[in-house]
N, C-alpha and C. Protein backbone atom coordinates (compact mmCIF):
# COMPACT_ATOMS: atom_id res chain seq x y z
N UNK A 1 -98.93 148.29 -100.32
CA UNK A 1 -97.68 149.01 -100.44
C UNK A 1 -96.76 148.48 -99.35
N UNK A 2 -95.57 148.46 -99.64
CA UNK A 2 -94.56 147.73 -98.94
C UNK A 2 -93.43 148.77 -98.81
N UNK A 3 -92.74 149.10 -97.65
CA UNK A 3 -91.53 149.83 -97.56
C UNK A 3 -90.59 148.98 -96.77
N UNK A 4 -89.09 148.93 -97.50
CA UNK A 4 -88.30 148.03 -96.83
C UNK A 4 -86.95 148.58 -97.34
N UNK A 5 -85.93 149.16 -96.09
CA UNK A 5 -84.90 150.02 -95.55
C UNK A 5 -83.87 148.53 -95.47
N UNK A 6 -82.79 148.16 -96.55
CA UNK A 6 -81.57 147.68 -96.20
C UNK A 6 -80.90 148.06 -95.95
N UNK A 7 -80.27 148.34 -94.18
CA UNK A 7 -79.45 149.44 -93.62
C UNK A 7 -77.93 149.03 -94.03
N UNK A 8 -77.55 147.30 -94.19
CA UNK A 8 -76.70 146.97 -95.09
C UNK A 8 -75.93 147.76 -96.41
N UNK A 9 -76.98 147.48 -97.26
CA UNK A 9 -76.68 148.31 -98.69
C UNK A 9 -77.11 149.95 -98.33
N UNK A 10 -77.43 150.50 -97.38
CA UNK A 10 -78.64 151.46 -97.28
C UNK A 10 -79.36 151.67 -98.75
N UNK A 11 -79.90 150.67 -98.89
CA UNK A 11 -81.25 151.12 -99.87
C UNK A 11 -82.62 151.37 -99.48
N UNK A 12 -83.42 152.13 -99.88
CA UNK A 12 -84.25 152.18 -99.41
C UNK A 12 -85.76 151.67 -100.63
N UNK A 13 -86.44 150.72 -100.85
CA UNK A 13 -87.19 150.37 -101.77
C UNK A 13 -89.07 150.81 -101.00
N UNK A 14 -89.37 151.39 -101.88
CA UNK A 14 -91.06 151.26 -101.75
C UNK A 14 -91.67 150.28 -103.07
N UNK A 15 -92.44 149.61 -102.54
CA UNK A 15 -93.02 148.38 -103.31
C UNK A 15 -94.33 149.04 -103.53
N UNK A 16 -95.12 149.46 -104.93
CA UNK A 16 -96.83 149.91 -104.80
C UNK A 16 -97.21 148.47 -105.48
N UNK A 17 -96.68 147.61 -105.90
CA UNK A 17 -96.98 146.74 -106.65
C UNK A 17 -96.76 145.47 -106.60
N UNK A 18 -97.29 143.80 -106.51
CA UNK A 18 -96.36 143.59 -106.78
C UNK A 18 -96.20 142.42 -107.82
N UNK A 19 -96.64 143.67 -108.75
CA UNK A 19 -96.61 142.71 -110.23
C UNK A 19 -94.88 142.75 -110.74
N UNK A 20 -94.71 141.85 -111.56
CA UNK A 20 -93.04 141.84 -111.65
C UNK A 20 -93.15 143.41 -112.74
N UNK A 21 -91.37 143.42 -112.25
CA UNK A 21 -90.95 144.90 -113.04
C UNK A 21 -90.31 144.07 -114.56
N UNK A 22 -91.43 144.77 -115.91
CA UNK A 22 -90.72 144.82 -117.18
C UNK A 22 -89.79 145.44 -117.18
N UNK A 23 -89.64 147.03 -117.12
CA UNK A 23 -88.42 148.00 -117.18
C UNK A 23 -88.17 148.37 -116.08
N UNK A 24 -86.86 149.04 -116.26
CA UNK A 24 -86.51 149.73 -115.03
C UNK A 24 -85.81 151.08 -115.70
N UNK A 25 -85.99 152.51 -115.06
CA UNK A 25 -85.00 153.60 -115.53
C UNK A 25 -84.41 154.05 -114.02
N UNK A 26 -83.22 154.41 -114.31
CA UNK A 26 -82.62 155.21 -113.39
C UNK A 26 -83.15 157.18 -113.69
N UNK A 27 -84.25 157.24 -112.96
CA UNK A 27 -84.85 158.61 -113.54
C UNK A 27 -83.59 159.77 -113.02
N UNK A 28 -83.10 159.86 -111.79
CA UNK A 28 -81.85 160.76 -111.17
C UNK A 28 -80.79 159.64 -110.73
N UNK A 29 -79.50 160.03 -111.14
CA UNK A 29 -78.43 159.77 -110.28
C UNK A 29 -79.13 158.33 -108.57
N UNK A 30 -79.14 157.30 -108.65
CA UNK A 30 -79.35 156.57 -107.28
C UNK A 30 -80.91 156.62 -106.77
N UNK A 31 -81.59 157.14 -108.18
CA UNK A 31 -83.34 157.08 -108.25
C UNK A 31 -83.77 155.66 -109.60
N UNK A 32 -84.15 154.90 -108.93
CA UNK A 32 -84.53 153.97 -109.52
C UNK A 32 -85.77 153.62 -109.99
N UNK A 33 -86.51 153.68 -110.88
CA UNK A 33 -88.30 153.39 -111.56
C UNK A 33 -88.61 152.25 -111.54
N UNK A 34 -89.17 151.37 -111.15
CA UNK A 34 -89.56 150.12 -112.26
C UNK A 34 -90.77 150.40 -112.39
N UNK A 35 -91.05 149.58 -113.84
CA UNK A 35 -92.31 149.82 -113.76
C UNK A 35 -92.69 148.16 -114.59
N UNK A 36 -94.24 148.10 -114.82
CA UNK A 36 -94.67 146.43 -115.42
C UNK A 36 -94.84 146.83 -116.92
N UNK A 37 -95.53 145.73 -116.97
CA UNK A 37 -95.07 145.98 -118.54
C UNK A 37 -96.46 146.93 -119.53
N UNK A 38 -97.56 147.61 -118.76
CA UNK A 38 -98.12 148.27 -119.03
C UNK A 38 -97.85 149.59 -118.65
N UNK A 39 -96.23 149.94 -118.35
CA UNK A 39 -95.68 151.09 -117.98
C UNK A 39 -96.11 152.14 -116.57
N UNK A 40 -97.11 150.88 -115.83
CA UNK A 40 -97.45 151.54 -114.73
C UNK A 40 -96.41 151.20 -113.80
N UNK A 41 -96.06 152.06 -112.72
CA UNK A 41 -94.71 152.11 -111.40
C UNK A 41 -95.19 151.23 -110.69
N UNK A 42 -94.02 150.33 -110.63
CA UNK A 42 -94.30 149.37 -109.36
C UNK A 42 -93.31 149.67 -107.88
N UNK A 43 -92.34 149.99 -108.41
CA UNK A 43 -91.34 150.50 -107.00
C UNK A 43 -90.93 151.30 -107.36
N UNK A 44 -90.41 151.90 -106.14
CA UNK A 44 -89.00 153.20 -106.50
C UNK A 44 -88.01 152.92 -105.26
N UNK A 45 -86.78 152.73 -105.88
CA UNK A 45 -85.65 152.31 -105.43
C UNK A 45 -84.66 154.00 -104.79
N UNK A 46 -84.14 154.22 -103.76
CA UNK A 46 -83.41 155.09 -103.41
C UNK A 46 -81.88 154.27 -103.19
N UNK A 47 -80.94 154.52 -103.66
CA UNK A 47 -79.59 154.05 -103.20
C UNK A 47 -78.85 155.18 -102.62
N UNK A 48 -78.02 154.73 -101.57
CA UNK A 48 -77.17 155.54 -100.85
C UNK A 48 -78.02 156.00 -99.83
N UNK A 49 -79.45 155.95 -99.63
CA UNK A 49 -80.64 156.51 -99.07
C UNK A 49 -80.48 157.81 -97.53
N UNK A 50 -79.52 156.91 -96.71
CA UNK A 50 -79.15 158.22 -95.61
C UNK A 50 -79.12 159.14 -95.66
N UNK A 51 -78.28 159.82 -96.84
CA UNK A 51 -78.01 160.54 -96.98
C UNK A 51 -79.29 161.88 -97.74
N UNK A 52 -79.89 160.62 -98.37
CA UNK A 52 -80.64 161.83 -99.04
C UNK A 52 -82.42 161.74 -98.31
N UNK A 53 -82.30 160.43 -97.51
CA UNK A 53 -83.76 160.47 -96.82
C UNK A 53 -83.47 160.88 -95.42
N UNK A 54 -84.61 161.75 -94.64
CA UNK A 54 -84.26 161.82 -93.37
C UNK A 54 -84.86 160.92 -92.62
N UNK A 55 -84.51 160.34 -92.05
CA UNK A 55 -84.15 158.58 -90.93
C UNK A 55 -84.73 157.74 -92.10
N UNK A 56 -84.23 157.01 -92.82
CA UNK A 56 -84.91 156.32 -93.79
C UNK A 56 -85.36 154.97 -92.66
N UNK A 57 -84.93 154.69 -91.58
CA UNK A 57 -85.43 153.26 -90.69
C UNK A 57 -86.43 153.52 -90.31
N UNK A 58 -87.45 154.91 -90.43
CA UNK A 58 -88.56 155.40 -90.18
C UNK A 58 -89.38 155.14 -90.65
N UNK A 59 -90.79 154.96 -90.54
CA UNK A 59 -91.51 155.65 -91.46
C UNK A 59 -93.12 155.70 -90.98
N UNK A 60 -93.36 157.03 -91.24
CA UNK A 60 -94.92 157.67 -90.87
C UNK A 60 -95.82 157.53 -91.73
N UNK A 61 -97.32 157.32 -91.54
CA UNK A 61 -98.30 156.86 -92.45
C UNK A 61 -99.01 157.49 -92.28
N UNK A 62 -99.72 157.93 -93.15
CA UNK A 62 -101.08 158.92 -92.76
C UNK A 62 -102.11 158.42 -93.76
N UNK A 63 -103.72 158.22 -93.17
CA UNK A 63 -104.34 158.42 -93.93
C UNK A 63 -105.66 159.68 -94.36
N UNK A 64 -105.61 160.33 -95.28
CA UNK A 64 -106.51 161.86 -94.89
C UNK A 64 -107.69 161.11 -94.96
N UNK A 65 -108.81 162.17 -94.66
CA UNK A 65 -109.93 161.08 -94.42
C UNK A 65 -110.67 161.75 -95.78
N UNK A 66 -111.74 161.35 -96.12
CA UNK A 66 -112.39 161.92 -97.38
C UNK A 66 -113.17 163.31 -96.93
N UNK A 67 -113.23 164.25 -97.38
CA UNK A 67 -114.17 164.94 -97.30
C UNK A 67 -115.77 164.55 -97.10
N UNK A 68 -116.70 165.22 -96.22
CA UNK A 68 -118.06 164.87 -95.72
C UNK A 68 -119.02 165.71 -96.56
């Protein structure tokens, strides 16, 4: 997985994939889908991102651990 903040455009893209995108939908208003061509998500695109992410130049990772 890949996260990458263009403070330029402020976009904000998460990559889970990175098989090329067949489609793409705009699911909300500046919410972007792609997905491959077996309709699984490869990114999700945020435009305008500041505004609607808080610090989008951030970002925290967590991993939970499995249950014992």
């Amino acid at each position: 997985m890949k996260v990458i903040y263009e403070r330029e455009t402020d976009t904000l893209t998460i990559i889970f994939s990175e098989v090329p995108a067949a489609e793409s939908d705009e699911d909300k208003p500046g919410v972007i889908l792609d997905y491959d061509a077996s309709g699984n998500l490869v990114s999700l695109e945020i435009l305008d991102a500041s505004p609607r992410v808080a610090l989008p130049n951030r970002i925290e990772y967590q991993v939970i651990p499995m249950p014992v």
